[in-house]
Protein backbone atom coordinates (compact mmCIF):
# COMPACT_ATOMS: atom_id res chain seq x y z
CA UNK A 1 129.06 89.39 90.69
CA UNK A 2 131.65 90.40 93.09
CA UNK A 3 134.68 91.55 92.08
CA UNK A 4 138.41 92.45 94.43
CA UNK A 5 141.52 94.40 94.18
CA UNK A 6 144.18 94.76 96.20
CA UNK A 7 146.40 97.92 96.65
CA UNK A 8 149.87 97.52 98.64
CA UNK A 9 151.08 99.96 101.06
CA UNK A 10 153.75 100.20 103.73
CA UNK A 11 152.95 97.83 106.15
CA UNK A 12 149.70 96.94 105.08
CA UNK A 13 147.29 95.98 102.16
CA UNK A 14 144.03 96.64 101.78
CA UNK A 15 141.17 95.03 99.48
CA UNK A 16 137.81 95.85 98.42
CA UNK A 17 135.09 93.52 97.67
CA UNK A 18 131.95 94.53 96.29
CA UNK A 19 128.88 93.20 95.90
CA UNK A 20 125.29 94.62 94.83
CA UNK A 21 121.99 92.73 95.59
CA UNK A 22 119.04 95.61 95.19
CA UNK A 23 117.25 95.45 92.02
CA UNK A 24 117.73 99.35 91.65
CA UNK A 25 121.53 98.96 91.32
CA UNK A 26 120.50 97.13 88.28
CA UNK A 27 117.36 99.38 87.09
CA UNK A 28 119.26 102.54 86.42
CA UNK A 29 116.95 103.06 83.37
CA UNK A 30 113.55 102.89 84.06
CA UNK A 31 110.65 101.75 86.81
CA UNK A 32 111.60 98.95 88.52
CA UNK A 33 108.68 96.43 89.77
CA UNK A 34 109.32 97.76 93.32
CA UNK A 35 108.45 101.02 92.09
CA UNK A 36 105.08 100.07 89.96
CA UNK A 37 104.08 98.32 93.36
CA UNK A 38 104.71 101.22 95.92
CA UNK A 39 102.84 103.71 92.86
CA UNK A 40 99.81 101.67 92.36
CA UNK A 41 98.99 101.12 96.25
CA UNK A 42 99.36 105.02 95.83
CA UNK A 43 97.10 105.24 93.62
CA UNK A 44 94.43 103.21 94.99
CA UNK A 45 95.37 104.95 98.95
CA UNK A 46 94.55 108.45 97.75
CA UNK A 47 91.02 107.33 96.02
CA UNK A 48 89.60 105.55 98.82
CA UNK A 49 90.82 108.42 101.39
CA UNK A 50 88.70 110.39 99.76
CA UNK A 51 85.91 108.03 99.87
CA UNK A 52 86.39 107.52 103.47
CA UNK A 53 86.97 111.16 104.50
CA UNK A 54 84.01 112.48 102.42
CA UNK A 55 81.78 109.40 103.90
CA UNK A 56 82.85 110.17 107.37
CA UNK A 57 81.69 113.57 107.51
CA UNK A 58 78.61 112.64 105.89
CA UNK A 59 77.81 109.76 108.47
CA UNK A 60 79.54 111.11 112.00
CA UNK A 61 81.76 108.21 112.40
CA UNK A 62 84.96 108.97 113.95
CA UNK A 63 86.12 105.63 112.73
CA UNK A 64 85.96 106.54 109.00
CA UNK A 65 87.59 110.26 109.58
CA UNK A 66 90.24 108.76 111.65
CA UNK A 67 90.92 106.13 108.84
CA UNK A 68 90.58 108.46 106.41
CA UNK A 69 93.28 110.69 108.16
CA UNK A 70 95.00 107.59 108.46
CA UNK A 71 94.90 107.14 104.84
CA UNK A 72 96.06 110.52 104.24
CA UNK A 73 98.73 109.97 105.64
CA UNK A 74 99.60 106.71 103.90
CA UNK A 75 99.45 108.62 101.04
CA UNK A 76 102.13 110.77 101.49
CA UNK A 77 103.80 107.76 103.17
CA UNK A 78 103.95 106.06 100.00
CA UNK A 79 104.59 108.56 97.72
CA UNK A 80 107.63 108.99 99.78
CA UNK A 81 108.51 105.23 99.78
CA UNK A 82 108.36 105.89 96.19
CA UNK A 83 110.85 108.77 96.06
CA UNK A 84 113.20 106.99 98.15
CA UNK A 85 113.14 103.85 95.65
CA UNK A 86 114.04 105.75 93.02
CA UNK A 87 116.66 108.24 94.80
CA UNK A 88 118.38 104.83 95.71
CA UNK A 89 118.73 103.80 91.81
CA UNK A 90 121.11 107.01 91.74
CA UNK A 91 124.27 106.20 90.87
CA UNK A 92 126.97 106.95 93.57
CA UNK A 93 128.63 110.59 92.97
CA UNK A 94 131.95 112.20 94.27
CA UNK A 95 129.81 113.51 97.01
CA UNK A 96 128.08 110.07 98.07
CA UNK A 97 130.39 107.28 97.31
CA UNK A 98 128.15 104.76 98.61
CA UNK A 99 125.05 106.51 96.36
CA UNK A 100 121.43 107.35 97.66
CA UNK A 101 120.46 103.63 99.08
CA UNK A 102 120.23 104.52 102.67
CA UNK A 103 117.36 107.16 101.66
CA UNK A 104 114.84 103.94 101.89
CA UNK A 105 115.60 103.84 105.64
CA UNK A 106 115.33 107.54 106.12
CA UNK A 107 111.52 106.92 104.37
CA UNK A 108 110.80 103.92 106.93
CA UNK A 109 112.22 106.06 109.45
CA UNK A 110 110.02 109.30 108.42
CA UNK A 111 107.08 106.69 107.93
CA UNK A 112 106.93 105.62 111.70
CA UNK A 113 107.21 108.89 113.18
CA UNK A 114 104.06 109.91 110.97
CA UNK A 115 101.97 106.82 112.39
CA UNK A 116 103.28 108.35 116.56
CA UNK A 117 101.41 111.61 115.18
CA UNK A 118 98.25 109.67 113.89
CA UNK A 119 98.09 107.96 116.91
CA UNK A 120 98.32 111.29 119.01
CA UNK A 121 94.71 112.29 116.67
CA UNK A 122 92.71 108.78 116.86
CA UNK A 123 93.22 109.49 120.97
CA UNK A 124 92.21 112.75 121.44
CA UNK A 125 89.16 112.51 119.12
CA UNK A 126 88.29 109.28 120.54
CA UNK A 127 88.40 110.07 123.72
CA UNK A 128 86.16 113.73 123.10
CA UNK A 129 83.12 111.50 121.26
CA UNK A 130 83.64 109.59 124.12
CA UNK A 131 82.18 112.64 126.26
CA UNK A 132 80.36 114.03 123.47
CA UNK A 133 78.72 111.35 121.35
CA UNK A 134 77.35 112.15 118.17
CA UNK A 135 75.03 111.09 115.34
CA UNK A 136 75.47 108.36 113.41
CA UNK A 137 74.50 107.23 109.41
CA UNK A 138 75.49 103.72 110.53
CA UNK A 139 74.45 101.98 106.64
CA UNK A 140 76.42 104.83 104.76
CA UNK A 141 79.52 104.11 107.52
CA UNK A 142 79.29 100.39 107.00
CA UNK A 143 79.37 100.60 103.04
CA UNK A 144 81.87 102.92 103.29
CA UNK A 145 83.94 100.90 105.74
CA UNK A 146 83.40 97.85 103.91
CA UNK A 147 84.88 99.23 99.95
CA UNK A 148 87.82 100.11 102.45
CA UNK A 149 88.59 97.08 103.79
CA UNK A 150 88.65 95.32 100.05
CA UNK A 151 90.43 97.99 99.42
CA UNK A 152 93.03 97.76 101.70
CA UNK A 153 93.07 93.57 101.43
CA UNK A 154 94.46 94.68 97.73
CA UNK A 155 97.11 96.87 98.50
CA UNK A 156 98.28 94.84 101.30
CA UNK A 157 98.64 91.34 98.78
CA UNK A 158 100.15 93.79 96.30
CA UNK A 159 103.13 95.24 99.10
CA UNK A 160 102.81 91.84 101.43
CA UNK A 161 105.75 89.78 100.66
CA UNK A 162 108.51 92.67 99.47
CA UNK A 163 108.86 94.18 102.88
CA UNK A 164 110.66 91.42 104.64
CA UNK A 165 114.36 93.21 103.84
CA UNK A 166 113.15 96.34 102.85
CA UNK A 167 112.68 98.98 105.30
CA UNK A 168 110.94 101.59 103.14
CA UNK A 169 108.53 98.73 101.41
CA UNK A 170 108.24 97.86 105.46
CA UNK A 171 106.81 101.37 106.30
CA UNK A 172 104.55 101.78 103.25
CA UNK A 173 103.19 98.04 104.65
CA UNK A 174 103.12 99.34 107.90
CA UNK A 175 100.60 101.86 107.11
CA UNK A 176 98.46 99.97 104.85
CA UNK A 177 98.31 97.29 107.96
CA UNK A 178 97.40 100.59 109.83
CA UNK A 179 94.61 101.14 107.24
CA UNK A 180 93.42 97.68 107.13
CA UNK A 181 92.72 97.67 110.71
CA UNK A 182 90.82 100.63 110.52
CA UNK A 183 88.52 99.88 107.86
CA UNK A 184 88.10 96.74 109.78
CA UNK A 185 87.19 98.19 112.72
CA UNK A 186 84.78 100.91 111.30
CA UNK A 187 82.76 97.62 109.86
CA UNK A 188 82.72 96.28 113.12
CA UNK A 189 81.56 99.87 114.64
CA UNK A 190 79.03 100.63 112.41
CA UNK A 191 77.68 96.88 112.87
CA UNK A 192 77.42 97.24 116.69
CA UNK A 193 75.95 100.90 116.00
CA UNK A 194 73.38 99.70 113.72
CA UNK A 195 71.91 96.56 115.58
CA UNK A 196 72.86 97.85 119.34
CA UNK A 197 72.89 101.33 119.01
CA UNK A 198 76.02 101.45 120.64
CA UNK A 199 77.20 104.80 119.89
CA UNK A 200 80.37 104.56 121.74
CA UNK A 201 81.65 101.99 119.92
CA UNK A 202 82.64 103.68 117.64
CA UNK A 203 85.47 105.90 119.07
CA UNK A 204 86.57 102.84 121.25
CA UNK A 205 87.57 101.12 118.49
CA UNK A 206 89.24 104.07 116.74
CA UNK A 207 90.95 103.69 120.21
CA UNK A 208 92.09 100.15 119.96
CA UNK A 209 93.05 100.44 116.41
CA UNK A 210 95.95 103.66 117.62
CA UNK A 211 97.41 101.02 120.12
CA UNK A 212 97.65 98.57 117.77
CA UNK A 213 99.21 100.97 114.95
CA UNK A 214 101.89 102.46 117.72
CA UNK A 215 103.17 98.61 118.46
CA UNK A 216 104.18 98.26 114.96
CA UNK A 217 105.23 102.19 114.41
CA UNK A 218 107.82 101.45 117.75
CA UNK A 219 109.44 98.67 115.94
CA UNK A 220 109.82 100.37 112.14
CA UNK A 221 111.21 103.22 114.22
CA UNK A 222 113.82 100.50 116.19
CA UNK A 223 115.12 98.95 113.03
CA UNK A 224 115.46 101.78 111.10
CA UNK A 225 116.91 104.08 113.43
CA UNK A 226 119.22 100.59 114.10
CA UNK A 227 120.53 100.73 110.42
CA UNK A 228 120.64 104.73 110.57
CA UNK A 229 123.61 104.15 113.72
CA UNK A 230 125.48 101.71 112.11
CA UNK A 231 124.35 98.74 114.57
CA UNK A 232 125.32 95.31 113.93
CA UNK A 233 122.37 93.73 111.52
CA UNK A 234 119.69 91.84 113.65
CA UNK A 235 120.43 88.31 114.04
CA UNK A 236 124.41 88.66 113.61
CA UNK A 237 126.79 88.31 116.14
CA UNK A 238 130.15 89.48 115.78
CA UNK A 239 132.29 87.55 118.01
CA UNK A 240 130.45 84.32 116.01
CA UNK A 241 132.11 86.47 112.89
CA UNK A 242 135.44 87.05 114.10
CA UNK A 243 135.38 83.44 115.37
CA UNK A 244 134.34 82.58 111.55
CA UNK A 245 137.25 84.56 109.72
CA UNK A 246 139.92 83.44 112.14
CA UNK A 247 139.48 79.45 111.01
CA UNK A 248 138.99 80.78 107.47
CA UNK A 249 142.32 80.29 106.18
CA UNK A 250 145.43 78.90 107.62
CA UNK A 251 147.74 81.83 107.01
CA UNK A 252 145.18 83.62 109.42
CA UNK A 253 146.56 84.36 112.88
CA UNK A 254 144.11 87.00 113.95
CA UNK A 255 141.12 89.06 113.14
CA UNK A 256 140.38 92.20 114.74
CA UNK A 257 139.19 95.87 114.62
CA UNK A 258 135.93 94.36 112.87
CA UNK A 259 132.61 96.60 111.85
CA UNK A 260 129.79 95.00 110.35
CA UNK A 261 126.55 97.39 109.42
CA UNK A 262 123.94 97.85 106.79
CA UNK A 263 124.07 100.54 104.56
CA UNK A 264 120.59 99.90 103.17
CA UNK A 265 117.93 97.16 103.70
CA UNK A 266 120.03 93.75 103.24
CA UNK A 267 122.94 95.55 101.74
CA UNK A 268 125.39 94.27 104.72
CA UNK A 269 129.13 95.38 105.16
CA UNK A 270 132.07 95.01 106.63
CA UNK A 271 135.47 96.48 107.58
CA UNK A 272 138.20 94.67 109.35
CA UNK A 273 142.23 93.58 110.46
CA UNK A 274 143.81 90.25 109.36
CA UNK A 275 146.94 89.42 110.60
CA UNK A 276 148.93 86.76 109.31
CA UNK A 277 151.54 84.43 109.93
CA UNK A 278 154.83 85.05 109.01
CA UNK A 279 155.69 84.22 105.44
CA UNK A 280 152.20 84.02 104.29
CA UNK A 281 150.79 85.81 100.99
CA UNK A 282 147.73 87.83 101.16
CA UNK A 283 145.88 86.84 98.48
CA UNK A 284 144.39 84.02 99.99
CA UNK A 285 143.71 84.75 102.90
CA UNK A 286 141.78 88.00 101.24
CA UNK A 287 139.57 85.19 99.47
CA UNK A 288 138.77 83.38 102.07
CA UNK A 289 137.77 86.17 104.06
CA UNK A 290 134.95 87.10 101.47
CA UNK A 291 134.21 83.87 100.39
CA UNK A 292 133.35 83.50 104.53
CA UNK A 293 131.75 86.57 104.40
CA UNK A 294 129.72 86.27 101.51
CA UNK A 295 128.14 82.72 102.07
CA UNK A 296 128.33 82.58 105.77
CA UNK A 297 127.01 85.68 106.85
CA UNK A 298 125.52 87.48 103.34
CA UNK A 299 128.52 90.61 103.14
CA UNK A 300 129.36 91.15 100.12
CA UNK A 301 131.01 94.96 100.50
CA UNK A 302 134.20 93.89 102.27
CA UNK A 303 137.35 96.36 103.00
CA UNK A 304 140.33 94.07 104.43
CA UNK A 305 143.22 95.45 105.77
CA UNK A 306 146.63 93.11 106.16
CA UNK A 307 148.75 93.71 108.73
CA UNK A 308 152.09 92.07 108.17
CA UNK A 309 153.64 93.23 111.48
CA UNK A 310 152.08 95.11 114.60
CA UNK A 311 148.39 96.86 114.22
CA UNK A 312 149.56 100.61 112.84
CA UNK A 313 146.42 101.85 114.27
CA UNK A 314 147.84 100.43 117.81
CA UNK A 315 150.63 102.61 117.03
CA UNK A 316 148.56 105.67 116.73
CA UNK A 317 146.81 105.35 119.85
CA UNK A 318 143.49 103.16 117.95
CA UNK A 319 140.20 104.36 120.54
CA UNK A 320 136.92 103.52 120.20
CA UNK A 321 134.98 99.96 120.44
CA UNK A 322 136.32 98.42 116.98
CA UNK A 323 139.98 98.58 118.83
CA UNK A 324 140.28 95.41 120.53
C-alpha cells in the first residue's frame, strides 16, 4: 500500500509517495518462488552441460561442444540471476537508499554481454570445421542432443512466463532460449549427418544458431542498459504524462521539470514541479498527482515538489533537459 507525507519549506513543499510491487520487498525472510525457479533451472543447466560437453568430445560434433559451452555459460548466467534476486531482497541501507533492486538489471546486463562472447566461439569454431571437417558419432550426438532439448523444453516452461518485467529472469530466459536452439539444432545436425552424411552440417548450424542468439543478446543489452541510464520506460511518453497531471486537479496550473525512470524491472518513478493557482492547498493536488500516476501510468515512487510562486530552480540558473 502506498503511503505520503508532506514536509513544508520556504517556498515549496515536497511529498513522497511510495509504493513497492516486487515480491522480494516482501520476502525479506526466506526463498522467494522467483528464487526456487532461477535455482532449479540451475540445477538442471549444470547436469546436462556436462552431458553435452562430455558427449561432444566423445562424438566430434561441434554442435554439442558449442551447446555445451553455451550451457556453461548459462550456468553461471543463472547462478548470477540468482544472486541478484536475492541481493535485491536487501533492505535499503544509509549507503543505498533505494536498496540493491537495480542489481537484477546489472545481471541481465552482464547476461547479454556473455551470450556477444559465445557468439564470438560458435563462429570461429564453425567456421574452422568448416575447412577442417571432422569425424562424427552421429547416434551418440543425436541421443545426446535429444535429452538436451527435453531438457531445455523444462527449464524454459519453468522460467517462461516470469520474464516479461523482469530483466534478470529475462537474461536467465535468454540463455535457456539460447540453449534450446542449440540442442535443437544438434538433433537436426546429427539427423542430416546420419542419413546424408553431411558433415558440414553440423558447424553450419552451430552457425545459424550464434545469429540467432546475438538478435536476442542486442535487445537484453538495449533494455537493460535503457534502465541502467535512467531512460524513460518503453512504451511511456512523457509529454502524454505531463499532459495527464496538468488536467489532474483543478488547483493545477502547471507541471514541469518531470523525470520518469525505472529503478528496477517494473519498479517505475517519478520526480516532478506542480505549480498551482493562487490560493490553492497542496494536499490535493499532491493526491491527484499519484492517484494519476499510480493508475494511469503504474508510478508508484512519486517525489512532488509545490511551487507556490516562481520555479526556485529557475532562480538558480536550472540546466539540463528536465528544465523546461
Amino acid at each position: 500500500m502506498s503511503s505520503a507525507h508532506a514536509h513544508t519549506h520556504d517556498d515549496h513543499d515536497h511529498d513522497h509517495a511510495h509504493g513497492h510491487a516486487h515480491d522480494h520487498a516482501h520476502a525479506h525472510g526466506g526463498v522467494t518462488g522467483r528464487e526456487k525457479k532461477l535455482i532449479f533451472a540451475f540445477v538442471l543447466t549444470t547436469l546436462m552441460m556436462v552431458v553435452e560437453m562430455v558427449g561432444g568430445v566423445f562424438s566430434g560434433s561441434l554442435a554439442l561442444v558449442a551447446d555445451g559451452g553455451h550451457m556453461l555459460i548459462d550456468a553461471l548466467a543463472l547462478l548470477l540471476a540468482i544472486a541478484g534476486a536475492w541481493f535485491a531482497r536487501r533492505p535499503a541501507d544509509a549507503r543505498r537508499t533505494y536498496g540493491y533492486g537495480r542489481l537484477e538489471v546489472l545481471a541481465g546486463f552482464v547476461n547479454a554481454l556473455t551470450q556477444f562472447v559465445l557468439v564470438a566461439f560458435i563462429a570461429y569454431e564453425a567456421v574452422t570445421r568448416l575447412f577442417e571437417p571432422t569425424h562424427i558419432l552421429s547416434g551418440l550426438m543425436l541421443v545426446v542432443a535429444l535429452i538436451g532439448l527435453v531438457v531445455n523444453v523444462l527449464v524454459l516452461s519453468t522460467l517462461h512466463g516470469h520474464a516479461h518485467d523482469d530483466v534478470n529472469l529475462a537474461g536467465a530466459t535468454l540463455h535457456v532460449i539460447g540453449d534450446l536452439l542449440g540442442s535443437l539444432a544438434a538433433v537436426v545436425a546429427a539427423l542430416l549427418v546420419r542419413w546424408l552424411a553431411w558433415n558440414w552440417a553440423d558447424p553450419v548450424l552451430s552457425l545459424l544458431v550464434s545469429l540467432l542468439i546475438l538478435n536476442s543478446a542486442w535487445r537484453l543489452l538495449r533494455r537493460s542498459s535503457h534502465i541502467l541510464l535512467e531512460g524513460v520506460p518503453e512504451g511511456m511518453n512523457t509529454e502524454e504524462v505531463e499532459a495527464a497531471l496538468r488536467g489532474a486537479d483543478a488547483s493545477i496550473r502547471d507541471v514541469h521539470h518531470l523525470h520518469v525512470w525505472q529503478l528496477a524491472s517494473g519498479s517505475r518513478m517519478a520526480t516532478l514541479h506542480a505549480e498551482l493557482h493562487e490560493g490553492t492547498g497542496s494536499a490535493q493536488a499532491i493526491l491527484a498527482i499519484n492517484r494519476v500516476l499510480a493508475e494511469r501510468f503504474s508510478i508508484q515512487h512519486v517525489t512532488v515538489q509545490v511551487d507556490s510562486g516562481d520555479c526556485p530552480d529557475e532562480k538558480r540558473g536550472c540546466a539540463g533537459p528536465g528544465c523546461r
